[in-house]
Structure formats: structure tokens, C-alpha cells
C-alpha atoms as a PDB file:
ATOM      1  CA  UNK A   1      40.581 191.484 256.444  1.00  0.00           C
ATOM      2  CA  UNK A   2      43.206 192.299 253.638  1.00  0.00           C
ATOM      3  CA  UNK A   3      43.194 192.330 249.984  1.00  0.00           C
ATOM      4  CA  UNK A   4      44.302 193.105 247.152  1.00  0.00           C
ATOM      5  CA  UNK A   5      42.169 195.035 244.840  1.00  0.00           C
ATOM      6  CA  UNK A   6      42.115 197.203 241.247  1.00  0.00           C
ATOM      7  CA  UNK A   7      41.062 201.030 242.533  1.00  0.00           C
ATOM      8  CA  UNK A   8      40.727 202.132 238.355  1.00  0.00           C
ATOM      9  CA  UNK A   9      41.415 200.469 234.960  1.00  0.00           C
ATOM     10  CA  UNK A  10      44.841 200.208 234.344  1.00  0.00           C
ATOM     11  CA  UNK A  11      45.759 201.148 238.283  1.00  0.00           C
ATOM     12  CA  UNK A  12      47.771 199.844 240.199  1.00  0.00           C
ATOM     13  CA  UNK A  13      47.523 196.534 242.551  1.00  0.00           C
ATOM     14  CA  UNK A  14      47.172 198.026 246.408  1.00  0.00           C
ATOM     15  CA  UNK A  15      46.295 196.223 249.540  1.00  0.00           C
ATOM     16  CA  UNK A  16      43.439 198.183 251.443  1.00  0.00           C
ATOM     17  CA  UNK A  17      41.941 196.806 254.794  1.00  0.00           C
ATOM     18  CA  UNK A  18      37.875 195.993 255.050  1.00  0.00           C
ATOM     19  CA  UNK A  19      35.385 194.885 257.952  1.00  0.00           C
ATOM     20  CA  UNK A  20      34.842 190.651 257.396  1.00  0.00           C
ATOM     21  CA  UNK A  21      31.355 190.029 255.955  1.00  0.00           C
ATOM     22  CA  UNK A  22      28.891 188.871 257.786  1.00  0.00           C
ATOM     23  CA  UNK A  23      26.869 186.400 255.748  1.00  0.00           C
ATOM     24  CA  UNK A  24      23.068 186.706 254.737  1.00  0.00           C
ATOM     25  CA  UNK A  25      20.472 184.180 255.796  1.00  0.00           C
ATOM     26  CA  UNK A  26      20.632 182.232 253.065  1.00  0.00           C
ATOM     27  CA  UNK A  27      24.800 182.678 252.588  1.00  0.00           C
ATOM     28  CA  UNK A  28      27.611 180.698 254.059  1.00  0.00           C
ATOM     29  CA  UNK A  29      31.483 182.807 254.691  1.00  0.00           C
ATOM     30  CA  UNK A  30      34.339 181.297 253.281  1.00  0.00           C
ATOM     31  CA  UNK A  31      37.640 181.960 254.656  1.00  0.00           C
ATOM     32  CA  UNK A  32      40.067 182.187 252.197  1.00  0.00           C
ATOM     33  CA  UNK A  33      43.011 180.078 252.111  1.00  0.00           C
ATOM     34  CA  UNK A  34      44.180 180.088 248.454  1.00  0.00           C
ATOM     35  CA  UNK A  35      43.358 182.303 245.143  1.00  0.00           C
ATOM     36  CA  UNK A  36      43.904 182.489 241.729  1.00  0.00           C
ATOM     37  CA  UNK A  37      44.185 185.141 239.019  1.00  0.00           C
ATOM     38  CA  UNK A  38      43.106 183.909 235.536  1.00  0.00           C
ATOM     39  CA  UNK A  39      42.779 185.622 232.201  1.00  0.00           C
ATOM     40  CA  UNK A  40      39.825 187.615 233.095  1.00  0.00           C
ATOM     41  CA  UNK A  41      41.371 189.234 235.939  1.00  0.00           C
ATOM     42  CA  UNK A  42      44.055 190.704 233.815  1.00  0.00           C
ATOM     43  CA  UNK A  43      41.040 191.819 231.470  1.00  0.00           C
ATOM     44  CA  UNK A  44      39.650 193.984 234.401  1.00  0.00           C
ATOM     45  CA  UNK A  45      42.786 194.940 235.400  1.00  0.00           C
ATOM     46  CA  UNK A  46      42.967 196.559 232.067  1.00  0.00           C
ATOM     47  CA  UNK A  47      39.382 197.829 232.094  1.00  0.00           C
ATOM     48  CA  UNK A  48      38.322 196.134 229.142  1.00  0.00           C
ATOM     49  CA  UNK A  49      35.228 194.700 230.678  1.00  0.00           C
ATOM     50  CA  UNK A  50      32.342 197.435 229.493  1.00  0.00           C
ATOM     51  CA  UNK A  51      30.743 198.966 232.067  1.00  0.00           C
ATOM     52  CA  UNK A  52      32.613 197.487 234.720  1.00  0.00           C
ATOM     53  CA  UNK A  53      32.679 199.265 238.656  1.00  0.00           C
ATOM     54  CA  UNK A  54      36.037 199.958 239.984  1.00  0.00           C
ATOM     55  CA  UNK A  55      37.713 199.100 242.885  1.00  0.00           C
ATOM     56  CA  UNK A  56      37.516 195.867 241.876  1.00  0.00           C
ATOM     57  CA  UNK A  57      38.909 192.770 244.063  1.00  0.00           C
ATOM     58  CA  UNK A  58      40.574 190.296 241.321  1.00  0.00           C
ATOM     59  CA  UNK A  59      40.669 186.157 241.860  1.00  0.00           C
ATOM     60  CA  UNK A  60      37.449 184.424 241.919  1.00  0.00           C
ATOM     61  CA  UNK A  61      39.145 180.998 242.147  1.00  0.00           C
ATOM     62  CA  UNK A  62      39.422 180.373 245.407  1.00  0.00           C
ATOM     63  CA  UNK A  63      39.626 177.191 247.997  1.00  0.00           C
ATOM     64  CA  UNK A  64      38.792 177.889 251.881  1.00  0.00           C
ATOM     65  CA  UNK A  65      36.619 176.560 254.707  1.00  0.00           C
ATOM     66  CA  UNK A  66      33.392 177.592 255.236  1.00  0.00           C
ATOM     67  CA  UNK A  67      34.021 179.639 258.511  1.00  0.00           C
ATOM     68  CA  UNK A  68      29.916 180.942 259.317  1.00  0.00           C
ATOM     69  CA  UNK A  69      26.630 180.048 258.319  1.00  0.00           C
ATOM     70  CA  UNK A  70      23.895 182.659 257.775  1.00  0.00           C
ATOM     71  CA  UNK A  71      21.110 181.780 260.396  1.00  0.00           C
ATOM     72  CA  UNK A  72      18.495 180.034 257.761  1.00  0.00           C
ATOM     73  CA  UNK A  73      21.214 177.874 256.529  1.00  0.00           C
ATOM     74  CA  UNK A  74      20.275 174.100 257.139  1.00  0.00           C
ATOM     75  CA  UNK A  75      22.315 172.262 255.231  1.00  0.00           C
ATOM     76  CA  UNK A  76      25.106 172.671 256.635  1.00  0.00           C
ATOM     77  CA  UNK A  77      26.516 172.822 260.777  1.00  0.00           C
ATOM     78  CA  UNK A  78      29.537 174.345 261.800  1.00  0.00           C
ATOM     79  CA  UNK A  79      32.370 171.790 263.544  1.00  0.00           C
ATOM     80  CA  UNK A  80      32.214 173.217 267.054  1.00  0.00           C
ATOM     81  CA  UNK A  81      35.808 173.799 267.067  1.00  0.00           C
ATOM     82  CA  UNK A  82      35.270 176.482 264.318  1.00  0.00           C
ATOM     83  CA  UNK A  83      32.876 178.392 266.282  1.00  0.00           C
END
């Protein structure tokens, strides 16, 4: 999958490559569609956050489809045409 991610405070933005998560037991995936950058994400940008771990992926707002379900998930079935 791309993104976009923070490598230091104050860096620049760069788009890196990474393997898709597969999700835990207990997790669902969610296949991004949208995201959004707030305030906070310019904050870590900046490095102002203390003790914060860089490279950092900004945008926690998102809106997606849940694309897998970890195996002890029962709440929730996949359509079949997502499978």
C-alpha cells in the first residue's frame, strides 16, 4: 500500500510503500477511501508532540469499508463480493 508519512520532525512529506496489514483476531481492516489532516497533524509534523516516534503516518480521520475481519470477529460478515 502507499502513504504518505513524516520520517523526522520538521521533515519532509514522502510517499514510502508498506506490506497491507493483516488484522488481529479481535481487529477488522479498513480500506481507505478518504483522509483528513487536522491541527494535530501539523503539530507532529512540527514535532511538538513530546516524546513522539518518527516516521509518523499523519490523518487519523478517515472513511473506508471494512475490507477483512480478524478470525474471532463475530459481529460483523464480510459481503461475499468483497472477499
Amino acid at each position: 500500500m502507499h502513504l504518505v508519512q513524516v520520517p523526522k520532525a520538521n521533515g519532509p512529506f514522502e510517499i514510502v510503500e508498506r506490506e497491507v496489514p493483516e488484522p488481529s483476531p479481535m481487529q477488522v481492516r479498513i480500506k481507505v477511501q478518504a483522509c483528513g489532516i487536522c491541527h494535530g497533524d501539523s503539530v507532529t509534523k512540527q514535532g511538538l508532540f513530546p516524546g513522539i516516534k518518527y516516521p509518523r503516518v499523519p490523518g487519523h480521520e478517515i472513511a473506508g469499508v471494512i475490507d477483512k475481519v480478524g478470525k474471532d470477529v463475530v459481529e460483523w460478515k464480510l459481503d461475499k463480493e468483497l472477499q
